[in-house]
Protein backbone atom coordinates (compact mmCIF):
# COMPACT_ATOMS: atom_id res chain seq x y z
CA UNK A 1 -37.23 -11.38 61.99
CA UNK A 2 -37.97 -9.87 58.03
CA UNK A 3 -40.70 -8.58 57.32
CA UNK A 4 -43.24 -10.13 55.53
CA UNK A 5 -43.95 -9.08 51.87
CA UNK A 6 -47.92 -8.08 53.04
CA UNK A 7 -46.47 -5.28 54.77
CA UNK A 8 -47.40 -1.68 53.45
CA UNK A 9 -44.45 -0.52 53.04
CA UNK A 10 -43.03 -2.96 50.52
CA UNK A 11 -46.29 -2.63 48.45
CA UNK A 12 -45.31 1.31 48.48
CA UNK A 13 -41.46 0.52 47.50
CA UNK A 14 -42.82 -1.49 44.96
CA UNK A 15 -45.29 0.97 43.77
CA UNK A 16 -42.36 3.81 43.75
CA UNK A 17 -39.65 1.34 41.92
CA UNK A 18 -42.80 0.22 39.08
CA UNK A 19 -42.97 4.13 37.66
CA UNK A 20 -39.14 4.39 36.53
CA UNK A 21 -39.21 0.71 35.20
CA UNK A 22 -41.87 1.29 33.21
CA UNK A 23 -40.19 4.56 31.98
CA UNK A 24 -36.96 2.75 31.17
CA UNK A 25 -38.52 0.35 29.57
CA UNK A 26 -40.52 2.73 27.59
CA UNK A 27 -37.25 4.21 26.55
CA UNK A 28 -35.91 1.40 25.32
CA UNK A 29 -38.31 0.35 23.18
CA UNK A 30 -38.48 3.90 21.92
CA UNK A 31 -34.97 4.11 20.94
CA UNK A 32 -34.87 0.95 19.35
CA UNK A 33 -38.44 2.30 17.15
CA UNK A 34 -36.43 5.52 16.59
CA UNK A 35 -33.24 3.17 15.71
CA UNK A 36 -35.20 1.34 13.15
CA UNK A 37 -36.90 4.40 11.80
CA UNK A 38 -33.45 5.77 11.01
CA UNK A 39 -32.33 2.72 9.47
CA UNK A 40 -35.13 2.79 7.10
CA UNK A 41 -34.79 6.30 5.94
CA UNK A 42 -31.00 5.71 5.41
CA UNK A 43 -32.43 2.56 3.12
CA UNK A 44 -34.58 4.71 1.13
CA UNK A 45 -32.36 7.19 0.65
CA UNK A 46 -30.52 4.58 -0.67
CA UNK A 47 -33.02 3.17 -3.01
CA UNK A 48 -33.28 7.07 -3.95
CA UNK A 49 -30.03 7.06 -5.29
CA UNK A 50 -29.60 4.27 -6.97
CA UNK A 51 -32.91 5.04 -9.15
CA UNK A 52 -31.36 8.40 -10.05
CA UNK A 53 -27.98 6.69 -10.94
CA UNK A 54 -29.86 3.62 -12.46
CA UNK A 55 -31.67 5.93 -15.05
CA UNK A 56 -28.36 7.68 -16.07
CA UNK A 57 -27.28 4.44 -16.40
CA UNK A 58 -30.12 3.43 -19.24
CA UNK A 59 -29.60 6.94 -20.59
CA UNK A 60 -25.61 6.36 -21.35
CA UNK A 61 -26.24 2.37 -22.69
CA UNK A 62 -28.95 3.65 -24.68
CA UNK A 63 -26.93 5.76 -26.78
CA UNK A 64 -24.17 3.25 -27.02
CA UNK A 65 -26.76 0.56 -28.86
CA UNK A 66 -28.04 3.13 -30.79
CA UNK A 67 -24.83 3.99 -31.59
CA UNK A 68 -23.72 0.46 -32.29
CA UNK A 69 -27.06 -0.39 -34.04
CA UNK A 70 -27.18 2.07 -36.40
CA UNK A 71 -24.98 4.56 -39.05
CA UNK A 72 -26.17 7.15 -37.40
CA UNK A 73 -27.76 8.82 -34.56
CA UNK A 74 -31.28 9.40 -34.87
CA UNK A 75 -32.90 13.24 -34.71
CA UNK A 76 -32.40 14.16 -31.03
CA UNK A 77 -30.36 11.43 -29.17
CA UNK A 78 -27.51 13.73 -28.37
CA UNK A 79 -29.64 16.03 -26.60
CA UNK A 80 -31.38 13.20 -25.19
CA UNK A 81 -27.98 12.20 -23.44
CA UNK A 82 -26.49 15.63 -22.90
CA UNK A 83 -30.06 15.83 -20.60
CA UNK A 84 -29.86 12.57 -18.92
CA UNK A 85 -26.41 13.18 -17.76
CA UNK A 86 -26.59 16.02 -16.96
CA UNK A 87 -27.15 15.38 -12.86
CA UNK A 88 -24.18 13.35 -12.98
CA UNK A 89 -22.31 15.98 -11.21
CA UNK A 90 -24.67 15.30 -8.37
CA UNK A 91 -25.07 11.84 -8.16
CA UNK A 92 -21.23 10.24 -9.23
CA UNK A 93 -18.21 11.70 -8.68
CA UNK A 94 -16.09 14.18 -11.19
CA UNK A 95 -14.44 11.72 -13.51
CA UNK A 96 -17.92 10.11 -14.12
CA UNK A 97 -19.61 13.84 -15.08
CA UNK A 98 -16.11 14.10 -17.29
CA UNK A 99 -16.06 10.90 -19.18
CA UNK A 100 -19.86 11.83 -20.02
CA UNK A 101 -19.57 14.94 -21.21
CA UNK A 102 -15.50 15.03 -22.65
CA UNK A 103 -15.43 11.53 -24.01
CA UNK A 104 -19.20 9.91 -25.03
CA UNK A 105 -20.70 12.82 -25.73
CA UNK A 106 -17.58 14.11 -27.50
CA UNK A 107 -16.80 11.05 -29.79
CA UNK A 108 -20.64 10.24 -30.05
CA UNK A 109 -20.78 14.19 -31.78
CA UNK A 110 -17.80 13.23 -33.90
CA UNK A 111 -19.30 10.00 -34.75
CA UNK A 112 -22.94 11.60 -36.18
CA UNK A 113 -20.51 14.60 -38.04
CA UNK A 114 -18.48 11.69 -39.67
CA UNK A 115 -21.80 10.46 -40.85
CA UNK A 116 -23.42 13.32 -42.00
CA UNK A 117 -20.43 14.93 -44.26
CA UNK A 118 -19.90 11.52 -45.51
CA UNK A 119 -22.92 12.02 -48.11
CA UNK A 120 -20.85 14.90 -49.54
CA UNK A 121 -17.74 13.45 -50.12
CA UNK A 122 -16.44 11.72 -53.27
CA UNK A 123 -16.11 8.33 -53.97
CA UNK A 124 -12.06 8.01 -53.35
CA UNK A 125 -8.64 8.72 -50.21
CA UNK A 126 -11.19 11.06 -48.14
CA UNK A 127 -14.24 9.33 -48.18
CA UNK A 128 -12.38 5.83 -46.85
CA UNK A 129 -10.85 7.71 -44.12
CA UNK A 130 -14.05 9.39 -43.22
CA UNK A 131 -15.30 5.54 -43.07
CA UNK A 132 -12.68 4.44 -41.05
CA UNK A 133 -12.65 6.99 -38.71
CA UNK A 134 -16.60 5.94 -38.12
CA UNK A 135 -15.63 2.38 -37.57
CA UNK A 136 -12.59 3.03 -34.64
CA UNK A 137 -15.32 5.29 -33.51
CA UNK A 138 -18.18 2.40 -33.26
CA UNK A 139 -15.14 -0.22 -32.00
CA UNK A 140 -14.29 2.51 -29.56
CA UNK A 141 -18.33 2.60 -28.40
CA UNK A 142 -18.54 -1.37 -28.22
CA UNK A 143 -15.83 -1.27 -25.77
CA UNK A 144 -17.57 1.86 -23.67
CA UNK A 145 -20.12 -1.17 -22.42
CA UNK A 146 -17.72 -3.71 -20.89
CA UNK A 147 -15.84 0.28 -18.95
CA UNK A 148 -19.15 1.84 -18.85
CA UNK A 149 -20.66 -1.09 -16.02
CA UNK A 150 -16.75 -1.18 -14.38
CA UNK A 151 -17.19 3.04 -14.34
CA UNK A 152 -21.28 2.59 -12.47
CA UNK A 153 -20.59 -0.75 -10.33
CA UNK A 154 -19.10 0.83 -7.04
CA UNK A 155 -22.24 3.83 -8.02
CA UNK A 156 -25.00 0.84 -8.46
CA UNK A 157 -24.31 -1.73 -5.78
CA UNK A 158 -26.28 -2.16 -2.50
CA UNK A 159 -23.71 -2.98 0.40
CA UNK A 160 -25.24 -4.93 2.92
């Protein structure tokens, strides 16, 4: 014959078996709390990194509309850049920081020297070529926009 569940001895197995299942159980729940906490740092880090990139972003397309807006850059804006990419290092990889620093700001310092020995030079050979040079410069800048969201698109994306 079985015994009967009223016996004291299966109220004590149960009472010794209720103590790790409510331990496992408390584990469980804890790992998936510490599982989700995770997840959401690793989303705001995330989020971090793309506002970081995002404002180096503005900073380079800012001087390209400037650039293609005006003759010339106004008081400042090269510094203004130079500072707002400077990071770059840190947040994108190598050839970003170089096309920065050995291309933009490069041609975009060309660009505002072109404009301000043009003033100086008389009316004739030199003076179109200084002109010229300034408009491959500004063709060269309108193209930067189309590369310059191809060069931040892998940097600017959130993968799901």
């Amino acid at each position: 014959m079985l015994p009967s569940i009223s016996e004291p001895h299966w109220a004590q197995l149960l009472s010794w078996l209720s103590t790790p299942l409510v331990a496992v159980v408390a584990a469980i729940f804890a790992g998936m709390i510490a599982y989700r906490q995770w997840r959401t740092a690793q989303n705001r880090l995330k989020l971090d990194l793309f506002d970081r990139r995002f404002v180096v972003y503005e900073t380079v397309l800012n001087l390209l509309i400037s650039i293609m807006n005006n003759e010339q850059l106004k008081q400042g804006e090269l510094s203004k850049f130079s500072l707002g990419t400077r990071q770059a290092k840190w947040l994108f990889n190598d050839e970003i920081a170089d096309y920065f620093q050995n291309q933009l700001y490069a041609k975009a310092n060309k660009f505002q020297t072109l404009y301000v020995i043009l003033d100086s030079l008389p009316i004739g050979e030199e003076r179109n070529e200084n002109v010229r040079k300034q408009s491959e410069l500004k063709k060269w800048f309108r193209e930067q926009l189309i590369i310059l969201d191809q060069k931040f698109a892998p940097f600017l994306k959130f993968k799901h």
